[in-house]
N, C-alpha and C. Protein backbone atom coordinates (compact mmCIF):
# COMPACT_ATOMS: atom_id res chain seq x y z
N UNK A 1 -18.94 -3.69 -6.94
CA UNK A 1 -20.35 -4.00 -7.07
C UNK A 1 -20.52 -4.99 -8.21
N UNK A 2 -21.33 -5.75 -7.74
CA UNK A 2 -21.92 -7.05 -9.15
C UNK A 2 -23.27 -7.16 -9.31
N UNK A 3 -24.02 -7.79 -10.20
CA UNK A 3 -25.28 -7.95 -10.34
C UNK A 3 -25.05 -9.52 -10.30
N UNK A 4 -26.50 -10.13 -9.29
CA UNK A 4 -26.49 -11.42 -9.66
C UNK A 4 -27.59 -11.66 -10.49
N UNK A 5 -27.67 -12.26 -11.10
CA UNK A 5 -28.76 -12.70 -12.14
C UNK A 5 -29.93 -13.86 -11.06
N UNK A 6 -30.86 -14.04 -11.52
CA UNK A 6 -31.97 -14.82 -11.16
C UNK A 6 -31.86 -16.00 -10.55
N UNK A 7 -30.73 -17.04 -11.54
CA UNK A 7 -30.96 -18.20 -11.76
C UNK A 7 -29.92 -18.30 -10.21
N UNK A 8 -29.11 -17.64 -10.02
CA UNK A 8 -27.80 -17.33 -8.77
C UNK A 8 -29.00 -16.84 -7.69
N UNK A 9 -30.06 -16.37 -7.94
CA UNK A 9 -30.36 -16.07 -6.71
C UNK A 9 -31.20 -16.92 -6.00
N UNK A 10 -32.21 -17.32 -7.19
CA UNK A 10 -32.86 -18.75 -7.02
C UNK A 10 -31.84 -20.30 -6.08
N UNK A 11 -30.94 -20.12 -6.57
CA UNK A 11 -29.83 -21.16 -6.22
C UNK A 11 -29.77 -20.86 -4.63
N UNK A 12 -29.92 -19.70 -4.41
CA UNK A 12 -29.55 -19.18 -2.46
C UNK A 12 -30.82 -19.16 -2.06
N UNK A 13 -31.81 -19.56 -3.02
CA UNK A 13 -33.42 -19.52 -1.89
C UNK A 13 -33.99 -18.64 -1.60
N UNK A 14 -33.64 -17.48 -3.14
CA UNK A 14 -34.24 -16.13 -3.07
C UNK A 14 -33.54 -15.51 -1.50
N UNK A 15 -32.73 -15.81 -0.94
CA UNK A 15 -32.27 -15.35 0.31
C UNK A 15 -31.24 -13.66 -0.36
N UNK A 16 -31.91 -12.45 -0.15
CA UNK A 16 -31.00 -11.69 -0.84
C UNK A 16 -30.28 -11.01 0.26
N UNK A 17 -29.44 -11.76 1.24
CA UNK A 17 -28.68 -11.06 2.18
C UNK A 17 -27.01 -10.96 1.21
N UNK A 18 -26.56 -9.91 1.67
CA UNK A 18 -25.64 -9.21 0.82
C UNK A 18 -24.60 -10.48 0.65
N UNK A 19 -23.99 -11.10 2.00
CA UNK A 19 -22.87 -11.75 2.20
C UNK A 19 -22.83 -12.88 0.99
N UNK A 20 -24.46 -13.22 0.64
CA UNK A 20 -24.11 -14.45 -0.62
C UNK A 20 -23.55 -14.17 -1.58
N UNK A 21 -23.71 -12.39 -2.13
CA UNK A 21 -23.42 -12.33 -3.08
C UNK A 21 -21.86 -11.50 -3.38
N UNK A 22 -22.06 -11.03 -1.98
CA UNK A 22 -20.44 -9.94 -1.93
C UNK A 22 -19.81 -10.36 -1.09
N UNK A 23 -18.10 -10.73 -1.09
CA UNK A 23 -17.67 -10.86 0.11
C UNK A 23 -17.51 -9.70 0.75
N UNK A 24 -17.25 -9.64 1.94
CA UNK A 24 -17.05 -8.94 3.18
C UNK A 24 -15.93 -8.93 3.84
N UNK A 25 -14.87 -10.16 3.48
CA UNK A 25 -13.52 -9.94 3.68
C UNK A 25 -12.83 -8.93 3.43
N UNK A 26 -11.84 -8.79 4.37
CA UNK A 26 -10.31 -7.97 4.10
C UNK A 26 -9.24 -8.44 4.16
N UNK A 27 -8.51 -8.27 2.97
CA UNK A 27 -7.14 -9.07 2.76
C UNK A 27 -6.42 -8.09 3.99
N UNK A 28 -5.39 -9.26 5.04
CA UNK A 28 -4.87 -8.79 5.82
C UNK A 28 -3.73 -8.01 5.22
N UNK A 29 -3.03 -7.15 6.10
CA UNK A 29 -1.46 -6.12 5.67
C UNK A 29 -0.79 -7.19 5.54
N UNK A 30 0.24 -7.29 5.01
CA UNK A 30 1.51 -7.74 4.65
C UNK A 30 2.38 -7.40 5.70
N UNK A 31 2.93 -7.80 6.60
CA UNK A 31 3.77 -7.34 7.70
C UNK A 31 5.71 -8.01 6.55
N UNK A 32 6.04 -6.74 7.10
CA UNK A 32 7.56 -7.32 6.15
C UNK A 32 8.44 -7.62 7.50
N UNK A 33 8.60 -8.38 7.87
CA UNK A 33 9.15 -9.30 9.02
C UNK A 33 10.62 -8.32 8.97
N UNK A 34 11.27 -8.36 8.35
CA UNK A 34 12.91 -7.65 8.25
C UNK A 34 12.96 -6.51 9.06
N UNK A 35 11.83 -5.69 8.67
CA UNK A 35 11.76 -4.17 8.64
C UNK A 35 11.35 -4.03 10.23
N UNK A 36 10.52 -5.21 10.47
CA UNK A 36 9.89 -5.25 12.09
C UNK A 36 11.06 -5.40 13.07
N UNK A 37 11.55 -6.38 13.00
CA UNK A 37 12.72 -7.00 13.31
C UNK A 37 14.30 -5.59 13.20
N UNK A 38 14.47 -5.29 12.47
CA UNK A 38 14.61 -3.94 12.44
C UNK A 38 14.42 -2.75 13.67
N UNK A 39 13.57 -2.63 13.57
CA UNK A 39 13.11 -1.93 14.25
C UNK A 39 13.10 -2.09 15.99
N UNK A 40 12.60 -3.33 15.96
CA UNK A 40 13.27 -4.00 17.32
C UNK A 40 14.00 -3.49 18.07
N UNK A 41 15.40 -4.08 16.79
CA UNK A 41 16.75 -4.37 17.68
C UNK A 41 17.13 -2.33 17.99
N UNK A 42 16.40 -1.50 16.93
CA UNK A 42 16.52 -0.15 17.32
C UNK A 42 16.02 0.27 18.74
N UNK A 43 15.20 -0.28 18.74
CA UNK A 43 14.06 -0.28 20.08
C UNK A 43 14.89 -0.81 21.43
N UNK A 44 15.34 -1.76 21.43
CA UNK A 44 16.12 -2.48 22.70
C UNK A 44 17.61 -1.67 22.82
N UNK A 45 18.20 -0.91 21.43
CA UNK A 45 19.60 -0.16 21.73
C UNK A 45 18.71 0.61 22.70
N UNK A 46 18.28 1.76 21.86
CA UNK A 46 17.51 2.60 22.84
C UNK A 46 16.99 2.75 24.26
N UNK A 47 16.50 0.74 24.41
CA UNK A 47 16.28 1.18 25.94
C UNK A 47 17.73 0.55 26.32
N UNK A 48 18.74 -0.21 26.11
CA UNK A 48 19.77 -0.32 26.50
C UNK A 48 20.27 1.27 26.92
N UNK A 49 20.61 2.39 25.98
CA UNK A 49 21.36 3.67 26.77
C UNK A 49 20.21 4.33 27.44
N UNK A 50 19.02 3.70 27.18
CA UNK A 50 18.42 4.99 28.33
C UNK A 50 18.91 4.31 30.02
N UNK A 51 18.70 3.16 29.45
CA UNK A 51 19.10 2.42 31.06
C UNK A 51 20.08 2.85 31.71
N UNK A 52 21.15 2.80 30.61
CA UNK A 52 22.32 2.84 31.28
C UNK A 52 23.04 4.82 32.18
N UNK A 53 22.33 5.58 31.29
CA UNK A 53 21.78 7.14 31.47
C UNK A 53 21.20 7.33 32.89
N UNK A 54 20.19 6.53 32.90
CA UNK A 54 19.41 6.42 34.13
C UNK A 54 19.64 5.63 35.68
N UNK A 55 20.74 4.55 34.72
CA UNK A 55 21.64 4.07 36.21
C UNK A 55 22.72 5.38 36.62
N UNK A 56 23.28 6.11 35.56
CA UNK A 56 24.53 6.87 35.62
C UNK A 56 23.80 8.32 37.09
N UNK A 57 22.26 8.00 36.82
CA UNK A 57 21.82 9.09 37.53
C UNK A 57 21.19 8.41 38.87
N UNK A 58 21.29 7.50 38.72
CA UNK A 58 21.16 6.41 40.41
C UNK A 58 21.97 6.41 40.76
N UNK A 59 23.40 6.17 40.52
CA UNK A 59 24.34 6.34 41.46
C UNK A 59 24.80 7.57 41.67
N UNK A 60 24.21 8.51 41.02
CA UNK A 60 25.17 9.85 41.42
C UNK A 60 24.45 10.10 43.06
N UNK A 61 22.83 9.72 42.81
CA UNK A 61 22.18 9.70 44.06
C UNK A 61 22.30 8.73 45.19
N UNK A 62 23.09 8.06 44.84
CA UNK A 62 23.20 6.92 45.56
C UNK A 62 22.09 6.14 45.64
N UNK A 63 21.78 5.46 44.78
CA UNK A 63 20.51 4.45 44.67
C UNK A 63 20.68 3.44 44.00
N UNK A 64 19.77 2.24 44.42
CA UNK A 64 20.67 1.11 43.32
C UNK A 64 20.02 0.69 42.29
N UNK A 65 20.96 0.40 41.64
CA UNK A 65 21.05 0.38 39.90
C UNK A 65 19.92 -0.34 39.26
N UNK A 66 19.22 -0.23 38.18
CA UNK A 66 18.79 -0.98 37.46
C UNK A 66 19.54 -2.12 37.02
N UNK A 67 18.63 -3.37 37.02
CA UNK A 67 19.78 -4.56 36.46
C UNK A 67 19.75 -4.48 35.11
């Protein structure tokens, strides 16, 4: 919270909508690229053996494979 003084408000044309005097922004997150990336390549093992789990159970049925 701030106080504007007179001479600041006079300057906006007596206009006392909040945005002149406060911002309203939000500093975006910080994304740490490594950690994402990371996570990823965890993500694609994962569906790599589920795939391969799930072909092991297509052919037992005789069905064809995931590529």
């Amino acid at each position: 919270m701030r106080d504007a003084d007179m001479a600041e408000i006079e300057q906006n044309d007596f206009n006392l909508n909040i945005s002149r005097y406060v911002s309203t922004a939000q500093a975006e997150e910080e994304i740490d690229l490594k950690a994402v990336h990371g996570d990823l390549e965890k993500i694609e093992q994962a569906v790599v053996v589920a795939k391969q789990r799930h072909n092991a159970f297509l052919a037992e049925l005789g069905l064809p494979l995931l590529p």
